[in-house]
Protein backbone atom coordinates (compact mmCIF):
# COMPACT_ATOMS: atom_id res chain seq x y z
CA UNK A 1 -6.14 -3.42 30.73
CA UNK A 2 -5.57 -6.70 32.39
CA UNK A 3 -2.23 -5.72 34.39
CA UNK A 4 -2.36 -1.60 34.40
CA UNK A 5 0.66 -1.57 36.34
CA UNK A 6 2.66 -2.98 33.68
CA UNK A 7 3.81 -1.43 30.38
CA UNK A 8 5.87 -3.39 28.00
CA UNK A 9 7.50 -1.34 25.32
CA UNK A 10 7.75 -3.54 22.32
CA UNK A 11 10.14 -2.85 19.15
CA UNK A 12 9.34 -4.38 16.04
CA UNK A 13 12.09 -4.88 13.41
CA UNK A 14 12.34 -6.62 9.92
CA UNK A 15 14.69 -5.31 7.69
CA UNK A 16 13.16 -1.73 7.65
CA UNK A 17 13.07 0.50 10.68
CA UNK A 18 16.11 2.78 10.41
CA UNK A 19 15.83 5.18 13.00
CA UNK A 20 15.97 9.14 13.68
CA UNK A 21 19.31 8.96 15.85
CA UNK A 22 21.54 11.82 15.92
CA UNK A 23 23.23 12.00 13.23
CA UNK A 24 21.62 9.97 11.81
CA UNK A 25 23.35 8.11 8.72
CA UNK A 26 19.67 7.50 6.97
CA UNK A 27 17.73 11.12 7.74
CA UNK A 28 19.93 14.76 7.62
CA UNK A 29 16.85 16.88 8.03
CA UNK A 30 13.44 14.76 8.72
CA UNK A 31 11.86 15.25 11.88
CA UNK A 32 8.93 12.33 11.18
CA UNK A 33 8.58 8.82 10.10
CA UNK A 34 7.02 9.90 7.12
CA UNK A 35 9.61 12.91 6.50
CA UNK A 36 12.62 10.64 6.72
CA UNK A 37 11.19 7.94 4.13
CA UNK A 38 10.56 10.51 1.68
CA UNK A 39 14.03 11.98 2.45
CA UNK A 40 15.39 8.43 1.32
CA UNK A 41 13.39 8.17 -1.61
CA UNK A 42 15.11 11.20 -3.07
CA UNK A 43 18.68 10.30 -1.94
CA UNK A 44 18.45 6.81 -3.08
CA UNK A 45 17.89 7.50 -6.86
CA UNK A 46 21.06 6.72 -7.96
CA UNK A 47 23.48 8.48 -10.98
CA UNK A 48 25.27 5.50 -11.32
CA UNK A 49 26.02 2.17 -10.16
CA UNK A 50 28.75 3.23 -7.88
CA UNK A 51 27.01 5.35 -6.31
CA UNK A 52 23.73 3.26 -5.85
CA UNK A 53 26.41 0.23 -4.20
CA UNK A 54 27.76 3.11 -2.10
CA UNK A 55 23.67 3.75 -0.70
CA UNK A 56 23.32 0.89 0.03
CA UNK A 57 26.53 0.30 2.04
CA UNK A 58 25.32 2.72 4.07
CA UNK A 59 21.81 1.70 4.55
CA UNK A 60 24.01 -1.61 6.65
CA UNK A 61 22.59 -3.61 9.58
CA UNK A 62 25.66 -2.33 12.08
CA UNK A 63 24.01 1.16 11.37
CA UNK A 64 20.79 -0.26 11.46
CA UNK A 65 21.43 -1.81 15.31
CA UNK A 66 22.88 1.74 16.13
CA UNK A 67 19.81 3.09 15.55
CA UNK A 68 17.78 0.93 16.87
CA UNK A 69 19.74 1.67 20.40
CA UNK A 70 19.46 5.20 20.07
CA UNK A 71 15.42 4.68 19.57
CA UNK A 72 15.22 1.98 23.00
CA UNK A 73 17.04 4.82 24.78
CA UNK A 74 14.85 7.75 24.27
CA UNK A 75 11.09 5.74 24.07
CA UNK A 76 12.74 4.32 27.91
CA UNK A 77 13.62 8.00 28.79
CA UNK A 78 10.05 9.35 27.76
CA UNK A 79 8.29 6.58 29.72
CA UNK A 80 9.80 6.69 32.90
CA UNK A 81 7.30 9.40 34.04
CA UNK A 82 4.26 6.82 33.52
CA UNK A 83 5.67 4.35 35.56
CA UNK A 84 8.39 3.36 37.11
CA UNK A 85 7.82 -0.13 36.25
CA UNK A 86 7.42 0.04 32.09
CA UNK A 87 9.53 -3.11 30.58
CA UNK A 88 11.02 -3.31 27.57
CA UNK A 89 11.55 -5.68 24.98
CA UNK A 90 12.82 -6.17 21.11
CA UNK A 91 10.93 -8.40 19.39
CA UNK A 92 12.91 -9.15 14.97
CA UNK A 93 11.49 -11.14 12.69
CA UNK A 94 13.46 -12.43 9.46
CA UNK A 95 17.06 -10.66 9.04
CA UNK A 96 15.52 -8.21 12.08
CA UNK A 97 16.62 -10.86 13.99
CA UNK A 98 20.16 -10.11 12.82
CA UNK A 99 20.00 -6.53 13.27
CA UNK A 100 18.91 -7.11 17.09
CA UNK A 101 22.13 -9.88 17.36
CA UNK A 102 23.81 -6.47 16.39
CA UNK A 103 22.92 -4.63 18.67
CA UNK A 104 23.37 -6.89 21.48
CA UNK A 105 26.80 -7.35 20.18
CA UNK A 106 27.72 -3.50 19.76
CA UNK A 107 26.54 -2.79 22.75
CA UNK A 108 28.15 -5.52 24.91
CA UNK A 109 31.78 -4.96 23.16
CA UNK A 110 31.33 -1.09 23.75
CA UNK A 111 30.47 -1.03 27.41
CA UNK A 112 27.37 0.77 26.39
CA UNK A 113 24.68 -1.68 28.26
CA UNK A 114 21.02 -0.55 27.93
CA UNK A 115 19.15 -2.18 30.37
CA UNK A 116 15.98 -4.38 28.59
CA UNK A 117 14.02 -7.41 29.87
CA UNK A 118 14.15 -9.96 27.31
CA UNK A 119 14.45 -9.96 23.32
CA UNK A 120 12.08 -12.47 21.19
CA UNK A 121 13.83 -13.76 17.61
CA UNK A 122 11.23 -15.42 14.95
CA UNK A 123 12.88 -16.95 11.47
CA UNK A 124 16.54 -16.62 13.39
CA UNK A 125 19.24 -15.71 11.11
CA UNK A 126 22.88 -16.26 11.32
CA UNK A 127 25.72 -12.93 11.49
CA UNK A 128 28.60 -15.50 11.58
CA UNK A 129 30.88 -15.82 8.43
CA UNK A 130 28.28 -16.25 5.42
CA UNK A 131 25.49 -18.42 6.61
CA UNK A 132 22.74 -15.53 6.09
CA UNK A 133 23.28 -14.82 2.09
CA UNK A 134 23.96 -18.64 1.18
CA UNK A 135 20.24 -19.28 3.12
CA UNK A 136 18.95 -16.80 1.03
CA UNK A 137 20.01 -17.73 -2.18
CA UNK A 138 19.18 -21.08 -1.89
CA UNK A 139 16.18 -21.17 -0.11
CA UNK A 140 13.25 -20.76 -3.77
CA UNK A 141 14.09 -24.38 -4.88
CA UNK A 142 14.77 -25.86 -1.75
CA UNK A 143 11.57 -24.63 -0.39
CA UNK A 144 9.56 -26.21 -3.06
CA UNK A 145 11.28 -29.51 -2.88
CA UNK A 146 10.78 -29.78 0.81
CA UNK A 147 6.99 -29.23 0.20
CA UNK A 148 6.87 -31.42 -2.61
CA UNK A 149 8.18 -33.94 0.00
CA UNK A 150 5.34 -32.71 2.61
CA UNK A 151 2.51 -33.73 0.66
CA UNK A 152 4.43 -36.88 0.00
CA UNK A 153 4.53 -37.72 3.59
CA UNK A 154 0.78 -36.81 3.72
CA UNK A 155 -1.22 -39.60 3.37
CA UNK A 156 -4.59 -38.03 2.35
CA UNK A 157 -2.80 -35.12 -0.31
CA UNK A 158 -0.79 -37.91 -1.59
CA UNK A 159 -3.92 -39.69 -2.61
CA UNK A 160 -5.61 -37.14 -4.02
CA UNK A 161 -2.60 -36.16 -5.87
CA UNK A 162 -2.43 -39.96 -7.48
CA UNK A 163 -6.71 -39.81 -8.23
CA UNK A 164 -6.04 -36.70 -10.10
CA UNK A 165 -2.60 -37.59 -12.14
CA UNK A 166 -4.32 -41.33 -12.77
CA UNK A 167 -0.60 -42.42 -11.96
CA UNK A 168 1.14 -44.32 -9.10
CA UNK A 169 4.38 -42.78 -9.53
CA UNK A 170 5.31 -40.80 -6.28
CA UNK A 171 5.16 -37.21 -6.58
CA UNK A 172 8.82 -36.40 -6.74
CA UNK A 173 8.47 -38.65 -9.87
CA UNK A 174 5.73 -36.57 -11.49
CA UNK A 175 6.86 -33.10 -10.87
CA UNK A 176 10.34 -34.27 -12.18
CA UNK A 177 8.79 -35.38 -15.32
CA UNK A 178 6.36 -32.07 -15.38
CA UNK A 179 9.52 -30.19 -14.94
CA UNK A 180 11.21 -31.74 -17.88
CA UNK A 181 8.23 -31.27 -20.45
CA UNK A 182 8.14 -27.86 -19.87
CA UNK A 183 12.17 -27.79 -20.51
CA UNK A 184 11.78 -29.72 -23.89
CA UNK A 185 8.37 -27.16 -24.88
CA UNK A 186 6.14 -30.60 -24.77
CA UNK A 187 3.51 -29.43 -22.05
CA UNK A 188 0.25 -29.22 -23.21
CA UNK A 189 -0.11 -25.33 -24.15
CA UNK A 190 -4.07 -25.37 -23.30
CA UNK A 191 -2.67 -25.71 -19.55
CA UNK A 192 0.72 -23.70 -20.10
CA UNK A 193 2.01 -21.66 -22.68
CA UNK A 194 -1.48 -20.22 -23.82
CA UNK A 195 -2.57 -19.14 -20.48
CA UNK A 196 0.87 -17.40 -20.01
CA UNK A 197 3.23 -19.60 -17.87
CA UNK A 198 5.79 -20.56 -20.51
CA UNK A 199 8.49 -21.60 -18.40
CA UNK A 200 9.24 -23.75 -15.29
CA UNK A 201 10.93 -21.17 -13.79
CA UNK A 202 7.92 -18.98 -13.30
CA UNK A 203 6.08 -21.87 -12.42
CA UNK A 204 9.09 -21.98 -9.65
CA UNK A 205 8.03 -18.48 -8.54
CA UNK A 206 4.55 -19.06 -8.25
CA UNK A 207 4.89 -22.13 -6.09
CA UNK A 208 7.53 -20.43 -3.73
CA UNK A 209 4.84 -17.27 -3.58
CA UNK A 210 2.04 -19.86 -2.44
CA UNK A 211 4.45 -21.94 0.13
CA UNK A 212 4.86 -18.33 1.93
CA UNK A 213 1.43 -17.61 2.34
CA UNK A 214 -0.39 -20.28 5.15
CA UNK A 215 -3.35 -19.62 3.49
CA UNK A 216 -2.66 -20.66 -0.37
CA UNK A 217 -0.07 -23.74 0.61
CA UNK A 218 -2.09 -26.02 -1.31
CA UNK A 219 -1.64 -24.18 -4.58
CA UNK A 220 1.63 -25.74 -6.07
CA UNK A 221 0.37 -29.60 -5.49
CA UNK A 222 -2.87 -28.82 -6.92
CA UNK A 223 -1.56 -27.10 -10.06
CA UNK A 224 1.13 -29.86 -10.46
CA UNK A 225 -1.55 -31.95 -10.45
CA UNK A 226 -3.78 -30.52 -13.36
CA UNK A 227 -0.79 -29.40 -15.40
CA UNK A 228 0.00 -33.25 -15.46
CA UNK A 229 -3.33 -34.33 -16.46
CA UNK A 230 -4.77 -31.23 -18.39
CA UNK A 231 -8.17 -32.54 -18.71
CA UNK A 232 -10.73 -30.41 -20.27
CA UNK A 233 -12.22 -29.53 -16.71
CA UNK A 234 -8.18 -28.60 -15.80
CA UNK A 235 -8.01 -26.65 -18.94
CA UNK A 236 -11.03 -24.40 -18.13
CA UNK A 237 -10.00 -23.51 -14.22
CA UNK A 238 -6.06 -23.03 -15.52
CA UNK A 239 -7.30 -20.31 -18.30
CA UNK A 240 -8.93 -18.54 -15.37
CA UNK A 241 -6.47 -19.26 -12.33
CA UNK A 242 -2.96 -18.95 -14.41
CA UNK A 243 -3.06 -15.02 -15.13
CA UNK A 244 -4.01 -14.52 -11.77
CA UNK A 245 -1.12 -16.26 -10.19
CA UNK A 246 1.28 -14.71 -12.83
CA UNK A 247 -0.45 -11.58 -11.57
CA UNK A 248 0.46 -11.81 -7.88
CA UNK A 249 3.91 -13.14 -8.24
CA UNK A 250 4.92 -10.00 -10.23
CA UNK A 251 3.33 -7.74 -7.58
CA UNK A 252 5.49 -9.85 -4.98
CA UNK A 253 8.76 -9.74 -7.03
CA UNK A 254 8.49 -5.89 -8.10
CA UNK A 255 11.16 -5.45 -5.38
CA UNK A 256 12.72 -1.86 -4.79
CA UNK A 257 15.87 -0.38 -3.31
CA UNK A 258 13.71 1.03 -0.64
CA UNK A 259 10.16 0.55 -0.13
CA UNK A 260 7.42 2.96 -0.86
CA UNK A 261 6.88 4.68 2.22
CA UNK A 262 2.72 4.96 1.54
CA UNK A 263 2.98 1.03 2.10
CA UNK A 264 4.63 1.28 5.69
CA UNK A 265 3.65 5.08 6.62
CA UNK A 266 4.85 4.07 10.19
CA UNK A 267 8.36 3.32 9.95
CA UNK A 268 11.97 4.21 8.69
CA UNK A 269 11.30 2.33 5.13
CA UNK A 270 14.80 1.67 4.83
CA UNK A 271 15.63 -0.65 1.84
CA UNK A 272 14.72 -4.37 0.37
CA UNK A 273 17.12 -7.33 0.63
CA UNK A 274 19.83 -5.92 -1.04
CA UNK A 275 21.22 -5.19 1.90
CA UNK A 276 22.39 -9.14 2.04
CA UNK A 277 25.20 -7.73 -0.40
CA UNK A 278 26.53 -4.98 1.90
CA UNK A 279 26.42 -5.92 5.44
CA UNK A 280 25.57 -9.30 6.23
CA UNK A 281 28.03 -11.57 4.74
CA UNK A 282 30.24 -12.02 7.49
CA UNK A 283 33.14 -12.31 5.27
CA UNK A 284 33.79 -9.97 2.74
CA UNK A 285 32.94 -10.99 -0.97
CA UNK A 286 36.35 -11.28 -2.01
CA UNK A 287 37.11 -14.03 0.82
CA UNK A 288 33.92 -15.46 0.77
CA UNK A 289 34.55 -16.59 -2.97
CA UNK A 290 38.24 -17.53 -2.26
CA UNK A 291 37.60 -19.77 0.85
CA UNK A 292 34.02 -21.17 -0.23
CA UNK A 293 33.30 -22.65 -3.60
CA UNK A 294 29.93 -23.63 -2.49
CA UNK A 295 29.21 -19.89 -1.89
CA UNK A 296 30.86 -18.95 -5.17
CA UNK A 297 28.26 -21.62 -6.83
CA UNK A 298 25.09 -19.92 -5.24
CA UNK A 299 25.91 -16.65 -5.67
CA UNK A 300 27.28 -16.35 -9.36
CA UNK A 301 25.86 -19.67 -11.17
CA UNK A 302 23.04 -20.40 -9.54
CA UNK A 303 21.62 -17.07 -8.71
CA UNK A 304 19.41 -16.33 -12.22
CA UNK A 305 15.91 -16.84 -9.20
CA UNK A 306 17.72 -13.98 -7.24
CA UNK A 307 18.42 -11.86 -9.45
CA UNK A 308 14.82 -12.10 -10.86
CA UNK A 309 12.76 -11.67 -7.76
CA UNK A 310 15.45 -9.62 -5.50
CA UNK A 311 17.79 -7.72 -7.68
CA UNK A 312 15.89 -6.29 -9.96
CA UNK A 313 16.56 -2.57 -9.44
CA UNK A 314 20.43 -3.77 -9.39
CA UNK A 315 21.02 -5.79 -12.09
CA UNK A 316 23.21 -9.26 -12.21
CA UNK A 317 25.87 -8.90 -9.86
CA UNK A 318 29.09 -7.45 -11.40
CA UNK A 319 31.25 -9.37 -9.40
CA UNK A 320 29.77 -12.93 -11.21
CA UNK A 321 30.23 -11.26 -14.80
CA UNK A 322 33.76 -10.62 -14.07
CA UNK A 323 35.04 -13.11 -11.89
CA UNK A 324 36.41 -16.60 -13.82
CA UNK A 325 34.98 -19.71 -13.40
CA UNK A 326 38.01 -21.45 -11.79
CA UNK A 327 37.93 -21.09 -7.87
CA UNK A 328 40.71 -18.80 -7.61
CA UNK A 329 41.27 -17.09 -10.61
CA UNK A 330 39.13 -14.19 -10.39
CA UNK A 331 38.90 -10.46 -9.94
CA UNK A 332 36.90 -8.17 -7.95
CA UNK A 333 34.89 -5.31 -9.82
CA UNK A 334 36.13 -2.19 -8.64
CA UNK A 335 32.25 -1.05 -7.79
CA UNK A 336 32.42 -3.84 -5.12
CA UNK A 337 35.93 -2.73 -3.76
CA UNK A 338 34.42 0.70 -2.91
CA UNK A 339 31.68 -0.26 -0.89
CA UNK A 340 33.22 -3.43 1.09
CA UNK A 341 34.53 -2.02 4.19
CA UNK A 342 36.68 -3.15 7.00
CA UNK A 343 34.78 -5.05 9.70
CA UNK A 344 35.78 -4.26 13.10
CA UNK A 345 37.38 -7.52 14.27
CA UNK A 346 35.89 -7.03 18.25
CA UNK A 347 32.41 -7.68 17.22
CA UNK A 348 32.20 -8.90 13.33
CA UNK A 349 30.95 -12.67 12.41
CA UNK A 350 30.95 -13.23 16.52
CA UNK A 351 28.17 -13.45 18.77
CA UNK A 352 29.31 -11.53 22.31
CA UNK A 353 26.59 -10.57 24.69
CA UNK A 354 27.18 -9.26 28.23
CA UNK A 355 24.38 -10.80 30.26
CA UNK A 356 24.45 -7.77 32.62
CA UNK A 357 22.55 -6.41 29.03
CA UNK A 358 18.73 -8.23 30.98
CA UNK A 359 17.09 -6.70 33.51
CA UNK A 360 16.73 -10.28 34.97
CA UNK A 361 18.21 -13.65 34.72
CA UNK A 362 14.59 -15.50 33.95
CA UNK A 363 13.79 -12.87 31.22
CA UNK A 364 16.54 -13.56 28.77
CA UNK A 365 15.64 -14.43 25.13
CA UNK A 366 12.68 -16.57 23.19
CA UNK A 367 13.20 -17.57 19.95
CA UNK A 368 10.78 -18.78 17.43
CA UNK A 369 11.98 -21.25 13.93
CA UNK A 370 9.89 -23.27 11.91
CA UNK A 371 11.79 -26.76 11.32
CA UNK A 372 11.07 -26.37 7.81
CA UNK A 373 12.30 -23.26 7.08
CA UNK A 374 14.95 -22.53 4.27
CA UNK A 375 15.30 -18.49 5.14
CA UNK A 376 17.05 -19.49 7.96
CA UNK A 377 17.22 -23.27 9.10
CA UNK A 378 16.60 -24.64 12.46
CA UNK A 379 19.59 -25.43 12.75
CA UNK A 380 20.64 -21.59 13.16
CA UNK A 381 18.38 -20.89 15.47
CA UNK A 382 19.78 -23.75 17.71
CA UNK A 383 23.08 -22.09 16.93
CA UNK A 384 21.81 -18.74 18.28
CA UNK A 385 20.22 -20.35 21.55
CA UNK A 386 23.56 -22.43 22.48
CA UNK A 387 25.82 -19.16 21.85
CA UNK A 388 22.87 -17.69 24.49
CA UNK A 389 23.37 -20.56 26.65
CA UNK A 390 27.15 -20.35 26.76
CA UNK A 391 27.28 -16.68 27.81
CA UNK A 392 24.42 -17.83 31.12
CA UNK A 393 21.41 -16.10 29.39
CA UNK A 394 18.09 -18.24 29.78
CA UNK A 395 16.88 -19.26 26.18
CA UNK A 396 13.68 -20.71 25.19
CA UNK A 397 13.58 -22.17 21.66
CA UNK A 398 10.08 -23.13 20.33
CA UNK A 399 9.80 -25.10 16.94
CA UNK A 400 7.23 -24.68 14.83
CA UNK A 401 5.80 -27.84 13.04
CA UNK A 402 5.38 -28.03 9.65
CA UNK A 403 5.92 -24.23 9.34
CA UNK A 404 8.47 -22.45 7.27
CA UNK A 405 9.97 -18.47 7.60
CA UNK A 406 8.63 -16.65 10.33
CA UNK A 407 6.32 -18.18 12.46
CA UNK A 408 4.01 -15.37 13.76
CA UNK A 409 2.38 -14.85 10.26
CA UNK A 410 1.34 -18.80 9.86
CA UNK A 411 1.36 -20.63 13.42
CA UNK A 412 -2.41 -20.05 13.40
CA UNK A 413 -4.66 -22.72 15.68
CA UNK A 414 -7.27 -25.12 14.04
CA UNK A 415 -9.11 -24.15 16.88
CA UNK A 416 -8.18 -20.37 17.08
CA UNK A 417 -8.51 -20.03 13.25
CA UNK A 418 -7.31 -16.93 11.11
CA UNK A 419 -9.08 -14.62 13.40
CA UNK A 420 -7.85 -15.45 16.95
CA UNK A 421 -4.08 -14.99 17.68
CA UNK A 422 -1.43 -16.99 16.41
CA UNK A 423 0.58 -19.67 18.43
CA UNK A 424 3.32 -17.68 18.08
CA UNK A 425 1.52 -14.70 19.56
CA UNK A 426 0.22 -16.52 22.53
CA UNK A 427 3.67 -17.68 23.48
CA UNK A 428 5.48 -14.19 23.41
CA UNK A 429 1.86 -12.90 25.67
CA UNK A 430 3.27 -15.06 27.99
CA UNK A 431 6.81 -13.87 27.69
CA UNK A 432 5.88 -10.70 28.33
CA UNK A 433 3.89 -10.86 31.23
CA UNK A 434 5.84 -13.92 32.86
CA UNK A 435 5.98 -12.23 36.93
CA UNK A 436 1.90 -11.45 36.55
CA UNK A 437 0.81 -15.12 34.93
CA UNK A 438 3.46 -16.12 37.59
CA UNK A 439 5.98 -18.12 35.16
CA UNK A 440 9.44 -18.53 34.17
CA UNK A 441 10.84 -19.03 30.87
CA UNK A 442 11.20 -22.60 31.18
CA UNK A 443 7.52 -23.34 31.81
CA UNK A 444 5.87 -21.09 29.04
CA UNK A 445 2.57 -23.54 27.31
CA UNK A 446 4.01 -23.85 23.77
CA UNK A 447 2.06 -26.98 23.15
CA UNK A 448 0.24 -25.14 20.63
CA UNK A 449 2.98 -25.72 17.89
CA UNK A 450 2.48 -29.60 17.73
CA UNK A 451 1.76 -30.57 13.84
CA UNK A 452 -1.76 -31.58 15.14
CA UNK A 453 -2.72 -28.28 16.56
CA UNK A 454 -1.50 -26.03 13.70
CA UNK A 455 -3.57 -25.77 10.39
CA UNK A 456 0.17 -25.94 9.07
CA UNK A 457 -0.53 -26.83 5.20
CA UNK A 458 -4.42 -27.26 5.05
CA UNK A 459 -4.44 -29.70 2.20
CA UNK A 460 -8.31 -29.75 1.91
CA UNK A 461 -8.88 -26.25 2.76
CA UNK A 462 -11.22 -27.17 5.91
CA UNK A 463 -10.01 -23.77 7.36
CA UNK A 464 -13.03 -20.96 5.35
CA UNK A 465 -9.95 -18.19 5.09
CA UNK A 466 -7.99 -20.77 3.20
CA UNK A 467 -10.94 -21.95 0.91
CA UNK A 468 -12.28 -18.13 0.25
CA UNK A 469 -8.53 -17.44 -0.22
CA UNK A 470 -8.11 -20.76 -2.86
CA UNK A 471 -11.17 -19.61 -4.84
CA UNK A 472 -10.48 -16.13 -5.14
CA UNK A 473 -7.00 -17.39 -6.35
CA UNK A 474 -8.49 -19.84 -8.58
CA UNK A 475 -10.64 -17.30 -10.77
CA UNK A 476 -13.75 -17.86 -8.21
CA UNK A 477 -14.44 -20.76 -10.64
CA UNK A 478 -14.98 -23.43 -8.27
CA UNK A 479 -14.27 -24.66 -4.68
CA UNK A 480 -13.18 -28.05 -6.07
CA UNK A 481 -9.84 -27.15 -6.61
CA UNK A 482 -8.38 -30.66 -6.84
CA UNK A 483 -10.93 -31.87 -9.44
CA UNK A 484 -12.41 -35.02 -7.61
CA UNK A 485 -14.24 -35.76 -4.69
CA UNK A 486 -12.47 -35.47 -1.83
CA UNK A 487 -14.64 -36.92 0.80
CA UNK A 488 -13.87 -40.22 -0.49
């Protein structure tokens, strides 16, 4: 409305998305959205497990990409009658980000350039050798630790967290100790055991659920908090707030193969993370294990969190049952042989873009990372931007304070609140409309993701979203979720 000459043609991807190319390697006979997700559903049931390994090789990001071109081509070719002057951009969030890498890649190696104006990355994840799947398998415990350390650092949660406990130990201290009474069965089962959280593993799950969502952060110090002291006033809000957390975090880890395609009725629906396993490794499995012990570590003895909230559907990995324990001395299940495929060596586990690919030199790409994100650390994203930088494309990298994965969802404004447009959004309005607001790249206003302007982790749950969000979580039996007066 505000610039009608203008039409920017936006392309959202995640991990789902798979196109309607022809052929198409995901839909033989669907002619809709909805069509080709319920064409997947029925292919997708598997017989057996080599068969389900063999769906999902196929269901892999390089295809993915593929698609995604085919999609930018025709959506250019049916606006060009409207104007003359219709933009377009690729915005991925999460491993979408990878997908788009892909298709910059694929395209640039095949001489196929498709002219687009800029592409915008948020939670920026790595295609080179096996960066992506360790990330992901390390990220549930990591990611509580880190925000164990952020109300540490916090000078106002840290002192309600001591008022509640009635202890001066730091908080690493306490949640150390919490974490080895529920190991020896010596937590206080009026605050555990009776309300149904019987292990510190799904205690684990529930925290990591919370840390996701902006808007119950607070959840995992607060509990830690009451489980440690267990007073009778603890005891009553647990019995209430327990099931309902145990609740939520079952909805979140009920993953599928694919995804239902009445939840996301306007896209390809393509399949969960499992794809991880087929596509994005970098290396294959076999010489990921040989030349990486770390990686062998993550993926076969300290993968049980995984497995739980990922795998489900799968099973434990085959390859970890059968493979030794020594470093070298191991074998590769013959499920796994089938599906791992040669990588073609002109594009796989390298980062190639021809910069000929952007319409203009000041367009180029914006990426988004929060500098306490697990998914995919910062440190990949400045990866990304200097392998940008290196082939001449301009690169803007904005870090997120205080924020974890993917930054549009939680880079909302204490000012703005919940209902006004996140930081993140506000930057890429920019992006998009850079010639009409008269800027480059360069001088884009991202001062909105400074700690101090984000509600980042709202401790005291100022912010009304986060304290109707707490209480509903909390059994709406109180809005003194800490258990002391925090005005003081």
């Amino acid at each position: 409305m505000i610039y009608p000459n203008t039409y920017p043609v936006m392309y959202l991807f995640q991990y789902r998305g798979a196109g309607l190319s022809k052929p198409s390697i995901h839909c033989h006979t669907a002619t809709t959205w909805t069509g080709c997700a319920e064409e997947l559903i029925n292919t997708t049931v598997p017989l057996s497990p080599e068969q389900s390994l063999k769906i999902i090789h196929a269901m892999s990001n390089q295809n993915i990409a593929q698609d995604l071109q085919y999609q930018i081509q025709f959506t250019i070719n049916q606006s060009q009658p409207i104007s003359q002057q219709t933009s377009t951009y690729i915005y991925g969030l999460s491993q979408g980000t990878g997908i788009i890498e892909y298709y910059l890649s694929i395209q640039s190696i095949n001489s196929q350039l498709q002219i687009i104006d800029g592409v915008i990355l948020d939670g920026i994840m790595s295609i080179k050798d096996s960066d992506a799947a360790r990330n992901q398998i390390k990220t549930h415990n990591d990611r509580f630790y880190m925000y164990i350390s952020k109300c540490q650092q916090d000078t106002q949660c840290l002192k309600a967290f001591n008022t509640v406990t009635g202890t001066d130990q730091d908080l690493l201290s306490v949640t150390l100790r919490l974490q080895m009474l529920f190991l020896t069965n010596k937590t206080n089962p009026l605050c555990t055991y009776n309300n149904g959280l019987k292990d510190w593993q799904l205690f684990i799950q529930i925290a990591s659920e919370g840390i996701k969502n902006v808007a119950v952060r607070p959840v995992a110090i607060i509990l830690i908090a009451r489980l440690y002291r267990c007073s009778l006033d603890d005891q009553q809000i647990l019995s209430r707030a327990i099931p309902i957390m145990i609740f939520l975090v079952q909805q979140a880890s009920s993953g599928h193969l694919i995804d239902p395609p009445d939840n996301y009725q306007n896209d390809g629906s393509v399949l969960s993370i499992t794809t991880i396993w087929s596509d994005f490794i970098g290396l294959t499995l076999n010489d990921s294990i040989k030349t990486n012990s770390e990686f062998y570590n993550d993926l076969c003895i300290n993968n049980s969190v995984v497995n739980e909230l990922y795998l489900a559907p799968t099973g434990t990995l085959p390859i970890c049952n059968e493979t030794k324990l020594s470093k070298y001395n191991y074998t590769l299940p013959s499920t796994f042989k089938d599906v791992l495929y040669p990588k073609n060596p002109r594009y796989w586990g390298q980062f190639q873009v021809n910069p000929r690919i952007f319409r203009s030199r000041q367009n180029g790409a914006l990426l988004f990372n929060g500098d306490l994100d697990y998914n995919s650390p910062l440190t990949t994203a400045q990866q990304v931007q200097t392998s940008f930088n290196m082939q001449e494309i301009s690169t803007k990298l904005v870090v997120m304070k205080g924020l974890t994965h993917v930054t549009s969802i939680q880079s909302y404004t204490k000012i703005g609140g919940f209902e006004m447009p996140s930081c993140t959004e506000q930057i890429i309005v920019q992006f998009l409309y850079q010639q009409e607001l008269n800027l480059t790249l360069s001088k884009l206003n991202d001062t909105c993701n400074s700690i101090d302007t984000l509600i980042g982790i709202d401790w005291f749950y100022k912010n009304p979203t986060v304290n109707q969000t707490l209480h509903s979580v909390f059994g709406n039996s109180t809005y003194n979720y800490w258990g002391i007066n925090t005005s003081n």
